[in-house]
Protein backbone atom coordinates (compact mmCIF):
# COMPACT_ATOMS: atom_id res chain seq x y z
CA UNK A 1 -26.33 8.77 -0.43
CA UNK A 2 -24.01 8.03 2.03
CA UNK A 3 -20.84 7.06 2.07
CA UNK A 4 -18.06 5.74 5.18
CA UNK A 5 -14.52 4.77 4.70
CA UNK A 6 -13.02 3.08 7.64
CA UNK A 7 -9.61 1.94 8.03
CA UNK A 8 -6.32 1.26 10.72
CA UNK A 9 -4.49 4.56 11.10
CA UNK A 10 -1.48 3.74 8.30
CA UNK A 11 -0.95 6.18 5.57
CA UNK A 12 -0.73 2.79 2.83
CA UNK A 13 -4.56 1.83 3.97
CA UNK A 14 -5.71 5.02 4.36
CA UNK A 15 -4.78 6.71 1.33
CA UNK A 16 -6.68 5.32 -1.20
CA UNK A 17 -9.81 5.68 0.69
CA UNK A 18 -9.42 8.64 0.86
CA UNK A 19 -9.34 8.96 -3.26
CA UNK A 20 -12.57 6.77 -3.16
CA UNK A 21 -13.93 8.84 -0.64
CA UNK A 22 -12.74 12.54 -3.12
CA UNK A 23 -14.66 10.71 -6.37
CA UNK A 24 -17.60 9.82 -4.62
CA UNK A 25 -18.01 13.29 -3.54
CA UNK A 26 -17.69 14.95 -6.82
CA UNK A 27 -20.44 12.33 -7.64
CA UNK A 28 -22.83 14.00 -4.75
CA UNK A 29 -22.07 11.82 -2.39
CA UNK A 30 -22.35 12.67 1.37
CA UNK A 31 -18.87 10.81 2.54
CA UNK A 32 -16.40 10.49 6.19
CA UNK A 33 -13.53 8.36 7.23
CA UNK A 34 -13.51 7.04 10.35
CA UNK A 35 -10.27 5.84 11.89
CA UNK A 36 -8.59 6.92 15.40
CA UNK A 37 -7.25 10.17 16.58
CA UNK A 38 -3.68 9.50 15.37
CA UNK A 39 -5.00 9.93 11.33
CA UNK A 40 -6.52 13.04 11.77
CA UNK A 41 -3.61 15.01 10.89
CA UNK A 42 -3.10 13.13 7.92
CA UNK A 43 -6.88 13.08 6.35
CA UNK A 44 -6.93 16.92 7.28
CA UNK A 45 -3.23 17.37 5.06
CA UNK A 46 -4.40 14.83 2.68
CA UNK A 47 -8.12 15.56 1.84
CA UNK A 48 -9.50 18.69 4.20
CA UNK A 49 -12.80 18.81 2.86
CA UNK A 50 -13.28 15.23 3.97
CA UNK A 51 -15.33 14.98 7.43
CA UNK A 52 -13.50 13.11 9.47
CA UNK A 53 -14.74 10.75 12.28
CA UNK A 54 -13.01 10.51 15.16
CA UNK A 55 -13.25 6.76 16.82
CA UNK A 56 -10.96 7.55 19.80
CA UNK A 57 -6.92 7.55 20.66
CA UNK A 58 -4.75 4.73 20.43
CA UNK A 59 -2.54 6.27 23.26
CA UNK A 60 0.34 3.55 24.32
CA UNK A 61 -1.01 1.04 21.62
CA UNK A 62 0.22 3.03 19.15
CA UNK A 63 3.97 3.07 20.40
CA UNK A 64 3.69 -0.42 20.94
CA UNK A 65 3.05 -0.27 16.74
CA UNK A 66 5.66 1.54 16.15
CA UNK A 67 7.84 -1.00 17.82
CA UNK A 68 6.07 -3.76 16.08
CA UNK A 69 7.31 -2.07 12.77
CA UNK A 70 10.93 -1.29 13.93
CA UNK A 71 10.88 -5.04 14.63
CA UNK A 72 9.56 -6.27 11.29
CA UNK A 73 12.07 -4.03 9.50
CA UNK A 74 14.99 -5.41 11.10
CA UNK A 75 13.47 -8.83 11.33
CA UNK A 76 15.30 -11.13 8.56
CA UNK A 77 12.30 -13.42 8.34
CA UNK A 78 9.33 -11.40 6.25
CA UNK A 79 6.58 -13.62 7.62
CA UNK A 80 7.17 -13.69 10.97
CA UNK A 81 7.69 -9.70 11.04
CA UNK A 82 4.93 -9.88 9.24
CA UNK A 83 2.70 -11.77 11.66
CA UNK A 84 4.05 -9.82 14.37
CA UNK A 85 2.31 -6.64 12.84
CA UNK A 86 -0.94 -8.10 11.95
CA UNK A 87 -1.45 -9.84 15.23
CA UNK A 88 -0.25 -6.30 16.72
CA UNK A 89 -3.10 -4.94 15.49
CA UNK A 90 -5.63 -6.51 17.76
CA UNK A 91 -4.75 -3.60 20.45
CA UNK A 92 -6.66 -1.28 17.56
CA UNK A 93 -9.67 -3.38 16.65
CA UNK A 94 -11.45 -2.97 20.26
CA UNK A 95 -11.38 0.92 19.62
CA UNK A 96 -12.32 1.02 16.35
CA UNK A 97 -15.48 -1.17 16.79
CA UNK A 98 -16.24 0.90 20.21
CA UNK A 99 -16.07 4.03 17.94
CA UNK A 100 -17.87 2.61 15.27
CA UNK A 101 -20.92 1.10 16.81
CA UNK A 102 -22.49 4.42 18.60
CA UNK A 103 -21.18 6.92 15.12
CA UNK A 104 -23.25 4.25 12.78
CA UNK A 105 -25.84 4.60 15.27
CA UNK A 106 -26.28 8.19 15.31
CA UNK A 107 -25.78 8.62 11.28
CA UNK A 108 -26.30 5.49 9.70
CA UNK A 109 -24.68 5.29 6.18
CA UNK A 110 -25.59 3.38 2.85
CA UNK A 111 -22.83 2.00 2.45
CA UNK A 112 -19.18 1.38 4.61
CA UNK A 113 -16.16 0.73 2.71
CA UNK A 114 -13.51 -0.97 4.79
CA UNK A 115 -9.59 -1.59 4.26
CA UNK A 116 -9.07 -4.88 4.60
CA UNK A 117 -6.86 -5.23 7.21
CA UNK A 118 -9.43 -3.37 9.12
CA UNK A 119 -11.95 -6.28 10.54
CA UNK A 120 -13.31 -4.35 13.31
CA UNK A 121 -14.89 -2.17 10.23
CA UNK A 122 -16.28 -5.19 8.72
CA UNK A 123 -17.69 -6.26 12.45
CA UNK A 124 -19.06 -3.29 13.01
CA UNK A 125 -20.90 -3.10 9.47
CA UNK A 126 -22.18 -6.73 10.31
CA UNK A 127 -23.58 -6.01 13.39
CA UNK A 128 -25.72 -3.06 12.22
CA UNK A 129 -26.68 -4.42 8.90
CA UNK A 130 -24.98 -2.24 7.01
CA UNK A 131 -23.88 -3.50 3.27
CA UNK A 132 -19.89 -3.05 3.14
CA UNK A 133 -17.65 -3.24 -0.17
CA UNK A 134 -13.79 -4.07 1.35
CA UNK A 135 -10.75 -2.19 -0.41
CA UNK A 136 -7.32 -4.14 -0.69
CA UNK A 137 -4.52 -2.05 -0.82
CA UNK A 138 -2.27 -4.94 -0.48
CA UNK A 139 -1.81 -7.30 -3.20
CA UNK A 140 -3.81 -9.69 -4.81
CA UNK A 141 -2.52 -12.61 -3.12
CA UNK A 142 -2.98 -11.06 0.00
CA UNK A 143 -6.59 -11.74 -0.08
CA UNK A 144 -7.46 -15.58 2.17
CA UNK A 145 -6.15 -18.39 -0.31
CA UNK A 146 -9.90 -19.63 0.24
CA UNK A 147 -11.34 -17.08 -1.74
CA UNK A 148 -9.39 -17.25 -4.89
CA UNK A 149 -9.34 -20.01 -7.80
CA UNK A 150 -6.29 -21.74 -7.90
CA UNK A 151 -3.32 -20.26 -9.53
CA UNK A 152 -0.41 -23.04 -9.00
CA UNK A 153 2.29 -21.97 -11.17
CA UNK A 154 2.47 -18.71 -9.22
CA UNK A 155 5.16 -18.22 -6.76
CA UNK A 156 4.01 -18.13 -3.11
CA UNK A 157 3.43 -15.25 -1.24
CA UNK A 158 6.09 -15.21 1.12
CA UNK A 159 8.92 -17.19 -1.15
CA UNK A 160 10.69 -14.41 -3.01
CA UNK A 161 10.85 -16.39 -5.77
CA UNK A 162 10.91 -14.72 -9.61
CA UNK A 163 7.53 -16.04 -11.69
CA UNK A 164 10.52 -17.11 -13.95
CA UNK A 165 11.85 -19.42 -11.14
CA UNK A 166 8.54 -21.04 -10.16
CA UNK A 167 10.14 -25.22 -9.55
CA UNK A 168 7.78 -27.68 -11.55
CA UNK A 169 7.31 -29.38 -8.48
CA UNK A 170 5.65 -26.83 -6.99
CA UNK A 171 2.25 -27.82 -8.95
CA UNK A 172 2.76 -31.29 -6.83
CA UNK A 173 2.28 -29.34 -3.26
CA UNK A 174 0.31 -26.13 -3.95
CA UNK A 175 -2.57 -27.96 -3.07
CA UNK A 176 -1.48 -29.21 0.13
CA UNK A 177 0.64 -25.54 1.03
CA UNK A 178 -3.05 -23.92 0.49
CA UNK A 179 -4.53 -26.00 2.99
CA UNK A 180 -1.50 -25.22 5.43
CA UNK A 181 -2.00 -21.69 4.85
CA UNK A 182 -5.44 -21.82 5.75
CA UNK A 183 -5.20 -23.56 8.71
CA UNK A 184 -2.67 -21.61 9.91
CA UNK A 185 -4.67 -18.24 9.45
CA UNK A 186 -7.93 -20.23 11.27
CA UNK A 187 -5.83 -20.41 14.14
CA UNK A 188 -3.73 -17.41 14.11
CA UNK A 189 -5.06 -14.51 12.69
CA UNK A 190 -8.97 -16.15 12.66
CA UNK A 191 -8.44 -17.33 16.36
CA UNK A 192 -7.37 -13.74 17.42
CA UNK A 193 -10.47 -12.48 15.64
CA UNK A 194 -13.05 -14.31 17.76
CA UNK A 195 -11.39 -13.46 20.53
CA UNK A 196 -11.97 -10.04 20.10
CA UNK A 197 -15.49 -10.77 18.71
CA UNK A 198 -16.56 -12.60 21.47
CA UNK A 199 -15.67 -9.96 23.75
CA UNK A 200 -18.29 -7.65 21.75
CA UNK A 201 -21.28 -10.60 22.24
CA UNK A 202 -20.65 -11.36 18.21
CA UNK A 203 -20.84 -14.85 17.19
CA UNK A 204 -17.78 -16.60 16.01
CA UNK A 205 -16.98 -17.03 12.29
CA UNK A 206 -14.12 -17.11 10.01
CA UNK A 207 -11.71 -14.88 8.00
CA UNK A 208 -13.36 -16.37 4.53
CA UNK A 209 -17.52 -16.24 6.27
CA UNK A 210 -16.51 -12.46 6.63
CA UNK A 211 -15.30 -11.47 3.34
CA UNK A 212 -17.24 -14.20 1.32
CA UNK A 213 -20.25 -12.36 -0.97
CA UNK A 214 -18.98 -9.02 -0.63
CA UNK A 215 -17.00 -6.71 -3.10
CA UNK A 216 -13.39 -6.36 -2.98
CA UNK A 217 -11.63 -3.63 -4.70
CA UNK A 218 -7.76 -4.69 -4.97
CA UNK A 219 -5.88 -1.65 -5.95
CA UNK A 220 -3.70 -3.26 -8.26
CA UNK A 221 -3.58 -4.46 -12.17
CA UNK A 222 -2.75 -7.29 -13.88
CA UNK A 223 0.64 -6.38 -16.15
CA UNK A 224 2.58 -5.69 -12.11
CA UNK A 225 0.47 -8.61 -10.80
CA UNK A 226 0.68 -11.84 -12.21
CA UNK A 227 -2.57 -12.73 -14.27
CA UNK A 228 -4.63 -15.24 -12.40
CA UNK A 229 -8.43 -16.03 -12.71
CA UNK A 230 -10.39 -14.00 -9.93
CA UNK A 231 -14.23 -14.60 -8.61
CA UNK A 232 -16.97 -12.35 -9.77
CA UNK A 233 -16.53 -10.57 -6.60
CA UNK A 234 -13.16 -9.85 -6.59
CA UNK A 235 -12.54 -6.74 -9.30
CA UNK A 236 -9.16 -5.02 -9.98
CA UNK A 237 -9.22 -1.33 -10.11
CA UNK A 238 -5.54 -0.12 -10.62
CA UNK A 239 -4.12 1.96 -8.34
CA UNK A 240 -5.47 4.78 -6.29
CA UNK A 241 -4.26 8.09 -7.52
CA UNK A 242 -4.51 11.72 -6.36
CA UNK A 243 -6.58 13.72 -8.35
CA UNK A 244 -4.79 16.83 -7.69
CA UNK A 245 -0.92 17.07 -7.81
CA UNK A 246 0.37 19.65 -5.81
CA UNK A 247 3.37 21.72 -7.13
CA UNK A 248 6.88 21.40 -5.51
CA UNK A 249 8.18 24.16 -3.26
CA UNK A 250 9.98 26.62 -5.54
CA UNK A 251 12.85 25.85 -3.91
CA UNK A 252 13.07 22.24 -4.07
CA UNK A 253 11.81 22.75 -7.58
CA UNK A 254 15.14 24.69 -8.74
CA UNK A 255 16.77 22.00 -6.73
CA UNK A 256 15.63 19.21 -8.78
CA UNK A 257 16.59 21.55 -11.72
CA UNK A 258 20.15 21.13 -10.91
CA UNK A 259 21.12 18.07 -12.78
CA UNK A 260 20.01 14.22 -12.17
CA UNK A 261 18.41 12.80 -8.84
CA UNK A 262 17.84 9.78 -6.69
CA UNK A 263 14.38 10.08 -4.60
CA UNK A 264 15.02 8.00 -1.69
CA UNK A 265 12.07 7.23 0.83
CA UNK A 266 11.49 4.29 2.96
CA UNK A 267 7.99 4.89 3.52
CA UNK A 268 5.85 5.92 6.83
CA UNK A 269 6.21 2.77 8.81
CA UNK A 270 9.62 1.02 8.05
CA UNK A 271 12.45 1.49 10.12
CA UNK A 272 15.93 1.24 9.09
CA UNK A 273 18.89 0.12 11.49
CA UNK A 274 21.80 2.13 11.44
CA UNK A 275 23.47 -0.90 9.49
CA UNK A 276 21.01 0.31 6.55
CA UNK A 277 21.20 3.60 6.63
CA UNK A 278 25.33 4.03 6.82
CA UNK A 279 25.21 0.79 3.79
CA UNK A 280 22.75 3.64 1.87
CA UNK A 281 24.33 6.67 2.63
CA UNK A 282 27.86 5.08 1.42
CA UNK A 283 26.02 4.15 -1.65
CA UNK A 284 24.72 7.39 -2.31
CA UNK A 285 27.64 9.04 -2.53
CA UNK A 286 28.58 9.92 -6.38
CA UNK A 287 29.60 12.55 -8.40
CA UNK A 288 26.75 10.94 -11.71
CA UNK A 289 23.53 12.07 -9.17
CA UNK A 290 22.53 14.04 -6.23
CA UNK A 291 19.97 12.46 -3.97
CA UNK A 292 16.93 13.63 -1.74
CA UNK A 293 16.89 11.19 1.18
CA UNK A 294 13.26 11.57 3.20
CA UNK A 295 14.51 10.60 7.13
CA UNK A 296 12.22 11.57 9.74
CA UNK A 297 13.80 13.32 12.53
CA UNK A 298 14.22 9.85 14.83
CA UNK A 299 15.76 8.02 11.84
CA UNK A 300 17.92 11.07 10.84
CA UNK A 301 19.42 10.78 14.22
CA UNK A 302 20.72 7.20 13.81
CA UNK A 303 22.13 7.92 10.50
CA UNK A 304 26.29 8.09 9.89
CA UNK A 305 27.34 12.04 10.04
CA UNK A 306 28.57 13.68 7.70
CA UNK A 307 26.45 12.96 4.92
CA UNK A 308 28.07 13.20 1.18
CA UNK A 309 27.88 16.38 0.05
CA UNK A 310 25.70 15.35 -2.60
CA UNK A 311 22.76 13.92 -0.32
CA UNK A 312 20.16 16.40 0.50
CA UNK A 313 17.77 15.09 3.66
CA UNK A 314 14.21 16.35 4.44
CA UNK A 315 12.68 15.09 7.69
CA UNK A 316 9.07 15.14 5.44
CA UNK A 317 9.14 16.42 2.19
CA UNK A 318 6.01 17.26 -0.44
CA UNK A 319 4.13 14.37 -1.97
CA UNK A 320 6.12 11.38 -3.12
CA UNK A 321 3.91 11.58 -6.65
CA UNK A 322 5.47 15.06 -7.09
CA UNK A 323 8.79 14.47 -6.69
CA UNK A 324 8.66 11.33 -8.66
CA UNK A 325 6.85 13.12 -11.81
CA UNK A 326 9.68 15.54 -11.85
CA UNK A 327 11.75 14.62 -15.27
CA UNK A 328 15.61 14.72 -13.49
CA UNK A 329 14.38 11.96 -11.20
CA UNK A 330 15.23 9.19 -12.78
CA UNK A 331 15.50 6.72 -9.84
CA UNK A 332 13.35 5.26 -7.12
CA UNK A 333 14.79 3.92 -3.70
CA UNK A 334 11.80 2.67 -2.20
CA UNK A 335 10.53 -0.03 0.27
CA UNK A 336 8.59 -1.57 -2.49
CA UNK A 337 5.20 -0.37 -0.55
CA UNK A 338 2.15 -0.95 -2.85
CA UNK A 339 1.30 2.69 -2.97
CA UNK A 340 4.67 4.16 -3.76
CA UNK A 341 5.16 1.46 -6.51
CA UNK A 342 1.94 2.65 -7.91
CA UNK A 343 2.94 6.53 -8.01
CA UNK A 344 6.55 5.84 -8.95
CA UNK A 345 5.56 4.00 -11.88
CA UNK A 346 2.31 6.25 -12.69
CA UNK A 347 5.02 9.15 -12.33
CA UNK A 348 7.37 7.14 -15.19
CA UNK A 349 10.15 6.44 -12.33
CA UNK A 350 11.76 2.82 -12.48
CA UNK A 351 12.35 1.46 -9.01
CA UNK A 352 15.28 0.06 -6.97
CA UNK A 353 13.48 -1.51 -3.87
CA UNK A 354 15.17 -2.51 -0.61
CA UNK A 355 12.22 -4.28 1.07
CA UNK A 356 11.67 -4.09 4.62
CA UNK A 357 8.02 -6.12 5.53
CA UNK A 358 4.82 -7.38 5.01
CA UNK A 359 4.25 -8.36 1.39
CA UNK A 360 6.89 -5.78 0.15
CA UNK A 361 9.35 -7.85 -0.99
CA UNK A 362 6.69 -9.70 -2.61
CA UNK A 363 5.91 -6.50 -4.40
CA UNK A 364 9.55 -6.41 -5.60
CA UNK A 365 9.95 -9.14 -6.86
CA UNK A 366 7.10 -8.36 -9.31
CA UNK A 367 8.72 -5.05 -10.21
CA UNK A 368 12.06 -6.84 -11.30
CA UNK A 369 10.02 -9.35 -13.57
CA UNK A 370 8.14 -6.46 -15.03
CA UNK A 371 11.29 -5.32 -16.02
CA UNK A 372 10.32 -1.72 -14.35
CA UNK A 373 13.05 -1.96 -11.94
CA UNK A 374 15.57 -4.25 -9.62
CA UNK A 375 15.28 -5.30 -5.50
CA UNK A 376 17.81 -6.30 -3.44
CA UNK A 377 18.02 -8.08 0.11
CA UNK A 378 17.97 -5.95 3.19
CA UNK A 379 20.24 -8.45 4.91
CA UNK A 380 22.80 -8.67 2.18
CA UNK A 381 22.70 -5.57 0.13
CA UNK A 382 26.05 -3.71 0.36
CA UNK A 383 26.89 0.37 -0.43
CA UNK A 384 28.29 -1.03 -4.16
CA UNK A 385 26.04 -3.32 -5.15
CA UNK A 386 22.77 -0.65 -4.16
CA UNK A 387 25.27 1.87 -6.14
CA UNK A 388 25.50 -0.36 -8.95
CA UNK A 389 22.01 -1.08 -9.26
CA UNK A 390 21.34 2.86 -9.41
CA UNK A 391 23.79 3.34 -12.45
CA UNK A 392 21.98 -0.10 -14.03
CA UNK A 393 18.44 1.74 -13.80
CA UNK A 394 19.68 5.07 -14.51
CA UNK A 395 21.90 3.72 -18.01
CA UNK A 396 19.52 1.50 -19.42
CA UNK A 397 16.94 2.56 -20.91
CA UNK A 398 14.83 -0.37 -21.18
CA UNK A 399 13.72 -0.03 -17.26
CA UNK A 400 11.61 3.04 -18.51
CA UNK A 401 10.52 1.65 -21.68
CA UNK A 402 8.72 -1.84 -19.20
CA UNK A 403 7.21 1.20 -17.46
CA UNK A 404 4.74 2.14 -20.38
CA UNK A 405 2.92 -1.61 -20.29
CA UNK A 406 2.09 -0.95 -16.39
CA UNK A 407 0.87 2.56 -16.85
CA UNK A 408 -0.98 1.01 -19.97
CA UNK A 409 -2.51 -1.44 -17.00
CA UNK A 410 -3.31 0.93 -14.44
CA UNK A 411 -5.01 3.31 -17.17
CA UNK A 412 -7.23 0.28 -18.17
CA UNK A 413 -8.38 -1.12 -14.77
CA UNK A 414 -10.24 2.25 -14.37
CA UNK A 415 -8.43 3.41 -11.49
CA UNK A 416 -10.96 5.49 -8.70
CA UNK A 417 -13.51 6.00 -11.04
CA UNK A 418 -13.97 2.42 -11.80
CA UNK A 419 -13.98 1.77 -7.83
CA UNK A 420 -16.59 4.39 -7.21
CA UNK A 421 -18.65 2.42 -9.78
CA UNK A 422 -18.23 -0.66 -8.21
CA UNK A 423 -18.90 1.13 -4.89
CA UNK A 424 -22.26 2.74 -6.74
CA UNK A 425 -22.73 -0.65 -8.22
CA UNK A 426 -22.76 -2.57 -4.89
CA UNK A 427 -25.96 -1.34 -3.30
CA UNK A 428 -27.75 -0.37 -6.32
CA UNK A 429 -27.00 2.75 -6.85
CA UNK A 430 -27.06 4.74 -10.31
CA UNK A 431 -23.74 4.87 -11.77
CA UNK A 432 -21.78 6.97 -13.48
CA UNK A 433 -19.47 5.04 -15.53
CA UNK A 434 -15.59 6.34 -16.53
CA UNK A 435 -15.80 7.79 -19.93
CA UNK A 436 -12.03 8.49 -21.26
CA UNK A 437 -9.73 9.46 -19.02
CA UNK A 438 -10.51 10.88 -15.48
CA UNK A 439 -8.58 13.02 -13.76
CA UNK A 440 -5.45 10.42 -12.33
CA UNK A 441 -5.56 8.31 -15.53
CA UNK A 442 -4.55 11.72 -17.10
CA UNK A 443 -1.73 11.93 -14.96
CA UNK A 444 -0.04 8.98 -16.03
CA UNK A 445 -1.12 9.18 -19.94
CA UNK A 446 0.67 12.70 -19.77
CA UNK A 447 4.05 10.39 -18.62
CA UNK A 448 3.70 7.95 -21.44
C-alpha cells in the first residue's frame, strides 16, 4: 500500500505528517510527502528516510509569507492577522495542485492524507479519484462550524474568553454567530477557493462539500480541548509525537545541568517586534533561573544588546521535545502553537504563552483553564508581569500536578498509532490496532 502526505510548507502542518507518515512505514507501508522545495530541508532533518516529493519552489511567494506572518504577529487583532495568512496562502495552492496532478499521475497512491489548511491537496485528490483522510493540526474548533454539532456554551473561537467566563447570553446568539461565520468563510476563504479552482477547469463547491464524508484526524484530546460531541467522521487522536528523541548536545546538556531554566521559543513563523523582545529580555533577567532564548539570526538582530548575563541565545537549537523533557526546565515561554503545547506538556513542562496568531491565543486560553499553565496579552504584557508569571509557574506546584490529566488524555486518544488505524481503517485496509503503549505514548508515561 501506498501512502502520500501532502501539506503547505510550515513546520506546525508538516510535522505530524510526517509521524503518520514514520508509523505507517514501520507498518509496510510504501509512504512520501509532497510539499514545495522550501520543506525539503526540513523533512530531510526531520524524517530522512522519508521520500520526499518535490512539487516546485515558492520563490517570491514565500517572502511575501513571511511578511504575512511578521504582520499577523504584530497585528493586535488575531482574526484579521489571521485572515491575512490564510488568504496569503492562495499564492501556494496553484503550485501545489500543478505539482500534484502529473506526481499522482505517474505513481498513483491508495490513499493521500492532506493537512487541512492544504486544499489544493484535497483538489488534487478529487480530481484523480483518489480517497483522502484530512489531518487537523489546528484545533478542534478550527474545523468549518458546519461540520460540527452544536456546542453553545463554548467560548468562540476568536473571543479569548475563559470556558469559565462563557456570558449566559451567549446560548441566545450562537445560533445566529454560526450562521455569520459561515457566511463569512463562503465568501472569503470559500470564494478565494473557486477562484483558484476554476482556474484548474474544477467545478465550484464549498469549504463543507470538500471535507464532508471524509476522515479527519484532529491532533488534539479532549482534557486541553473542551469536550464537545463530534460526528462519526471526525476522530481525536492526541497529539503527534516523535518516536525517537534525540539526545541534547553534550554541551548544552551540562548546560541545562547547571541549575534551573526557562526554554524560551516563539516558534518557526511568529515574529516578534523589538517592543517584545526588549519587554522579554528585561523579564528574563534574574538571579532564581537562567534561560535559553531560540532567536533566529534576523530576530536576534532586532533584539536589545547586551543580553543579561543569564540569557543564553541559540539561532536554532535541538528539538524543542528535548529540551523540554530535560528535568531543570521547569518553564515554557511559548507562542501557544498547537505542536509545542503538545510536546511541552507530553515533556511534563507547564507553559507561560505570549500568543502571537492564528488560533494561538485560543490555544492559551485552554492551557490556563487546564490549569497547566498561564497566557498573557502580546499588546499589554510588561517585563514584570511575564517575570511574575515565571516565578508563579515555577513556585507552585499545582501547574505540574494539572499536567498529569492532559498527558493522561493524550495517552488515551491513541496518539499516531491510533491515526495510522484510522488511516488503515479509511480505505479498508487491515489494521493493526495500538496494543499498550507505542513508542510516543511511552514518552510521556515515563514523565508522569
Amino acid at each position: 500500500m501506498y501512502a502520500l502526505f501532502t501539506s503547505i510548507p510550515l513546520v506546525g502542518h508538516l510535522n505530524p505528517l510526517l509521524r503518520q507518515a514514520e508509523e505507517l512505514r514501520c507498518r509496510g507501508w510504501r509512504v512520501a510527502i509532497a510539499s514545495t522545495s522550501e520543506a525539503r530541508a526540513h523533512i530531510r532533518s526531520e524524517s530522512p528516510e522519508i521520500a520526499f516529493i518535490d512539487l516546485g519552489s515558492l520563490g517570491p511567494i514565500a517572502d511575501q509569507l513571511r511578511r504575512d506572518q511578521e504582520a499577523a504577529s504584530r497585528d493586535p487583532r488575531f482574526v484579521r492577522g489571521t485572515m491575512r495568512i490564510v488568504r496569503g496562502l492562495n499564492a501556494v495552492w496553484p503550485v501545489m495542485f500543478d505539482g500534484l496532478v502529473p506526481a499522482l499521475a505517474a505513481d498513483r497512491p491508495d490513499v493521500m492524507v492532506v493537512d487541512l489548511f492544504s486544499s489544493a491537496g484535497l483538489c488534487a485528490a478529487e480530481a484523480a479519484g483518489i480517497p483522502a483522510v484530512v489531518n487537523n493540526a489546528g484545533l478542534l474548533a478550527t474545523l468549518p462550524v458546519r461540520l460540527l454539532p452544536p456546542a453553545d456554551d463554548l467560548p468562540f473561537l476568536f473571543s479569548s474568553r475563559s470556558i469559565r467566563e462563557v456570558p449566559r447570553a451567549q446560548r441566545l446568539v450562537a445560533p445566529f454567530v454560526r450562521q455569520l461565520a459561515s457566511v463569512i468563510a463562503d465568501r472569503t476563504v470559500g470564494r478565494d477557493l473557486n477562484t483558484l479552482r476554476r482556474s484548474r477547469n474544477l467545478p465550484d463547491t464549498t469549504i463543507d462539500d470538500l471535507l464532508r464524508d471524509r476522515h479527519i484526524l484532529v491532533c488534539g484530546a479532549f482534557g486541553l480541548e473542551y469536550p464537545r460531541p463530534l460526528p462519526p467522521s471526525v476522530a481525536m487522536v492526541g497529539p503527534m509525537l516523535p518516536r525517537d528523541v534525540r539526545p541534547l548536545p553534550p554541551e548544552l546538556e551540562a548546560w541545562l545541568n547547571d541549575g534551573p531554566v526557562v526554554y524560551a521559543n516563539l516558534g518557526t513563523l511568529a515574529v516578534a517586534s523589538p517592543g517584545h523582545l526588549a519587554r522579554m529580555a528585561d523579564a528574563f533577567s534574574s538571579p532564581d533561573f537562567r534561560v535559553l532564548w531560540i532567536l533566529n539570526e534576523a530576530q536576534a538582530d532586532t533584539a536589545p544588546g547586551p543580553l543579561p548575563s543569564n540569557v543564553r541565545v541559540l539561532h536554532w537549537g535541538p528539538p524543542p521535545f528535548a529540551v523540554l523533557r530535560h528535568p531543570n526546565v521547569g518553564v515554557f515561554v511559548s507562542h501557544c502553537g498547537i505542536n509545542s503545547v503538545h510536546e511541552s506538556l507530553s515533556a511534563g513542562t507547564p507553559i507561560v504563552g505570549i500568543p502571537m496568531f492564528a488560533d494561538q491565543r485560543a490555544m492559551a486560553v485552554r492551557v490556563a483553564d487546564a490549569g497547566v499553565g498561564l497566557w498573557l496579552d502580546k499588546r499589554r504584557f510588561t517585563a514584570d508581569a511575564l517575570r511574575a508569571a515565571i516565578g508563579r509557574v515555577f513556585r507552585e506546584s499545582s501547574f505540574r500536578a494539572c499536567i498529569r490529566a492532559a498527558q493522561a488524555a493524550f495517552v488515551n486518544a491513541g496518539g499516531v498509532s491510533r491515526a495510522a488505524d484510522l488511516i488503515e481503517r479509511a480505505i479498508g485496509a487491515p489494521t493493526r490496532e495500538a496494543a499498550g503503549a507505542t513508542a510516543e505514548m511511552a514518552l510521556i508515561r515515563g514523565s508522569l
